[in-house]
Protein backbone atom coordinates (compact mmCIF):
# COMPACT_ATOMS: atom_id res chain seq x y z
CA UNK A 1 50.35 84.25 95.58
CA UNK A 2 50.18 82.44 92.39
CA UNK A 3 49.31 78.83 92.20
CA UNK A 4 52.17 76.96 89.87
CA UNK A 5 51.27 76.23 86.43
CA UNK A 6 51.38 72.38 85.21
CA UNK A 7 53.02 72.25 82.51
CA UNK A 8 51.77 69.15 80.39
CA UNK A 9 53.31 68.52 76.86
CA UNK A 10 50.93 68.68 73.34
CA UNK A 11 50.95 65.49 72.13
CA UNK A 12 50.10 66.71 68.32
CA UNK A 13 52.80 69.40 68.64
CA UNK A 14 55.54 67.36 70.08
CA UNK A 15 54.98 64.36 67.48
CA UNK A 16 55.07 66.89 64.22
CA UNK A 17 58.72 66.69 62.66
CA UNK A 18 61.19 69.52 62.70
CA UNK A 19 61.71 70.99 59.07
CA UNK A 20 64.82 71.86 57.57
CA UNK A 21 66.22 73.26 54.36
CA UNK A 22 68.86 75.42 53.42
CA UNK A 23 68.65 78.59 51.00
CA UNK A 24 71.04 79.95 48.28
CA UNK A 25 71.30 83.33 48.14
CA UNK A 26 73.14 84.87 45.49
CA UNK A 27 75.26 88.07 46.30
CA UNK A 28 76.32 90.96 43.26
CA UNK A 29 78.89 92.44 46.06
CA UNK A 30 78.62 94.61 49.78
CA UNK A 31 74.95 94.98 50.54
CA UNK A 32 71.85 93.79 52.35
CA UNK A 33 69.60 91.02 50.52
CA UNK A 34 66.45 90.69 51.44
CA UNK A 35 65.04 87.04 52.19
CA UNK A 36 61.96 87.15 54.02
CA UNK A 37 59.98 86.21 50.84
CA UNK A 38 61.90 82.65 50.43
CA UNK A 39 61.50 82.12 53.89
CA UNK A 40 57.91 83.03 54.32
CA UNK A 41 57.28 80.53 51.47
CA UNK A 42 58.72 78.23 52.59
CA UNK A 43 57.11 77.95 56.11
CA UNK A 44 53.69 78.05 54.74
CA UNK A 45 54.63 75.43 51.91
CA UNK A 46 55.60 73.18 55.12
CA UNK A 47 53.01 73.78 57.11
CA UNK A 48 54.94 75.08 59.84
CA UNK A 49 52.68 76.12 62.39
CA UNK A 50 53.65 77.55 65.60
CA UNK A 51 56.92 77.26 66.85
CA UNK A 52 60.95 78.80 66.31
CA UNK A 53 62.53 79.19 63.42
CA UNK A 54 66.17 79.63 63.77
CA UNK A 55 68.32 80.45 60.65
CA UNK A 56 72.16 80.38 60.41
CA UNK A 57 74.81 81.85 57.79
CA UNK A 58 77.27 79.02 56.88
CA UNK A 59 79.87 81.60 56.85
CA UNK A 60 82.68 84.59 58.20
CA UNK A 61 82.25 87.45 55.68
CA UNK A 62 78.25 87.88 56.00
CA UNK A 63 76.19 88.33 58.62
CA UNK A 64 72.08 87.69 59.06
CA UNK A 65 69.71 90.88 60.27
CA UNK A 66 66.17 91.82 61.04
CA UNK A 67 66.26 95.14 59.73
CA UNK A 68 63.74 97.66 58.33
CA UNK A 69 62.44 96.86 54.61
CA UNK A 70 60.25 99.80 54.48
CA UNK A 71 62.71 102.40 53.03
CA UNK A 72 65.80 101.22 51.12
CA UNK A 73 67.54 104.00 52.35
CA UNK A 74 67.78 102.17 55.64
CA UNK A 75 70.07 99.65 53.61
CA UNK A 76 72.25 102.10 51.63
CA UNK A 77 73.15 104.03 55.18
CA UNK A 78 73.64 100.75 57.06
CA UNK A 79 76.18 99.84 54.58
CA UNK A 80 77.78 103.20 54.59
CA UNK A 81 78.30 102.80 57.89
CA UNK A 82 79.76 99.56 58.46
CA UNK A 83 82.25 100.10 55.58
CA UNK A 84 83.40 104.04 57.97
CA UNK A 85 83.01 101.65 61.07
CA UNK A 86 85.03 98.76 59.27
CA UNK A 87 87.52 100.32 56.39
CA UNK A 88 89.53 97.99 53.79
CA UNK A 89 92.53 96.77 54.13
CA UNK A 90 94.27 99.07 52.01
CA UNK A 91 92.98 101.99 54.30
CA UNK A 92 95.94 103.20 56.33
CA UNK A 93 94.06 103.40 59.45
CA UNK A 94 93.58 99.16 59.10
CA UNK A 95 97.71 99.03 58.50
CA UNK A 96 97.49 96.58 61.38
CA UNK A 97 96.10 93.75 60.24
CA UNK A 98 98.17 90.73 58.81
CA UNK A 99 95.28 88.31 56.96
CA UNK A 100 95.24 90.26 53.99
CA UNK A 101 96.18 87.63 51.40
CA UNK A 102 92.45 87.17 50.33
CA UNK A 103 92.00 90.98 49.07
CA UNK A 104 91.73 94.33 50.98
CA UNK A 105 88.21 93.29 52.12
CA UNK A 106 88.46 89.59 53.22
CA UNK A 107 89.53 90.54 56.61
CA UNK A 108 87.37 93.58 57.18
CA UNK A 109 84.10 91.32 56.30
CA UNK A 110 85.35 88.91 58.95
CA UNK A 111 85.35 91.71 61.40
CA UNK A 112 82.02 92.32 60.49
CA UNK A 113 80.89 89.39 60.76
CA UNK A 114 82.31 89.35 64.11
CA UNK A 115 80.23 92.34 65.39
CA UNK A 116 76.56 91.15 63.73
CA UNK A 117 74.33 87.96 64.05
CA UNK A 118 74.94 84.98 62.10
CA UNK A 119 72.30 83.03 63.60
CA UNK A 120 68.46 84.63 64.28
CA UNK A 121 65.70 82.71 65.97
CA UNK A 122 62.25 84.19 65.10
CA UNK A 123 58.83 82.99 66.41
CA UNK A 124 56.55 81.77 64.06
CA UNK A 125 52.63 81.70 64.93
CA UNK A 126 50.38 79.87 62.28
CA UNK A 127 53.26 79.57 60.11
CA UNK A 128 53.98 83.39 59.54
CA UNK A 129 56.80 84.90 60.76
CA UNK A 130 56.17 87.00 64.15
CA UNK A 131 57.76 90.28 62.21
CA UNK A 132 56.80 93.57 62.79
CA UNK A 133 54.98 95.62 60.50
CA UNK A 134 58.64 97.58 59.09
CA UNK A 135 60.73 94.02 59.80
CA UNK A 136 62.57 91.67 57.47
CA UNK A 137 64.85 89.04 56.96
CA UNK A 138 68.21 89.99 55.58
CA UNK A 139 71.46 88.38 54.40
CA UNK A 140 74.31 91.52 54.71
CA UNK A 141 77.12 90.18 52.60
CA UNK A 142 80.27 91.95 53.25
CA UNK A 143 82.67 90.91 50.59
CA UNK A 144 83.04 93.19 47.48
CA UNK A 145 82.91 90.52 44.52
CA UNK A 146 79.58 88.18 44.18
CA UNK A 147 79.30 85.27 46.30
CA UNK A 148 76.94 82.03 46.76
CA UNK A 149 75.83 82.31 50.24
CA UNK A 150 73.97 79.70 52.33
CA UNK A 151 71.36 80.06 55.34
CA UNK A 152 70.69 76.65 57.02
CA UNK A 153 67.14 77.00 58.42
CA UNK A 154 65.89 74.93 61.30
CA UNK A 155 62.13 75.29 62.12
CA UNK A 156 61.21 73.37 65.76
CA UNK A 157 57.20 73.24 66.82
């Protein structure tokens, strides 16, 4: 049998404020963006610590993903297949759908969007993210023209 564990709360954790900041990301079209770099920055330039980061896309045509950033060809086929999984509008296999008044691949992306994250919570130890070695951060944007996206980032001791 095991004896039960006290759990007793860290004073100098539990005082330490929660950060928060939100990050642009500029989009040139369909694709992933990487953005474990801003993030990573920023952590350490708040002295984060240990604790739960938890990041959120502020909206329904782009999803978030931790995703290998070792080979870029991991990106190119991950896009090539969402866009077979997911066709455009004007693909006559999509003829079904009726929110098509914001271009051929408004309502695909939302579809998308529907089937990925939009919200990630990663651990962070010592102010690092807890990635693996082939891990990062990505924004997959899944509108063809460019867009200003925004991640609202939340980081909790």
């Amino acid at each position: 049998m095991h004896a039960p564990i006290a759990l007793t709360r860290n004073q100098s954790t539990s005082e330490r404020p929660a950060l928060q900041t939100q990050f642009e990301i500029l989009t040139r079209g369909q694709g992933l963006y990487e953005v474990t770099g801003e993030v990573a920055r920023w952590l350490m330039s708040g002295q984060a610590g240990d604790g739960v980061l938890t990041l959120l896309v502020r909206h329904t045509s782009c999803s978030l993903l931790i995703q290998e950033n070792a080979d870029p060809d991991v990106k190119t086929d991950l896009a090539a297949y969402f866009a077979r999984l997911v066709p455009r509008a004007d693909d006559p296999s999509m003829s079904y759908l009726r929110h098509t008044l914001e271009g051929p691949d408004d309502m695909p992306a939302h579809i998308k969007a529907a089937l990925l994250p939009v919200s990630l919570s990663i651990p962070v130890s010592s102010g690092r993210l807890a990635l693996g070695t082939w891990q990062g951060l990505y924004l997959f944007e899944h509108r063809d023209a460019p867009h200003t996206r925004h991640i609202a980032a939340h980081f909790s001791h």
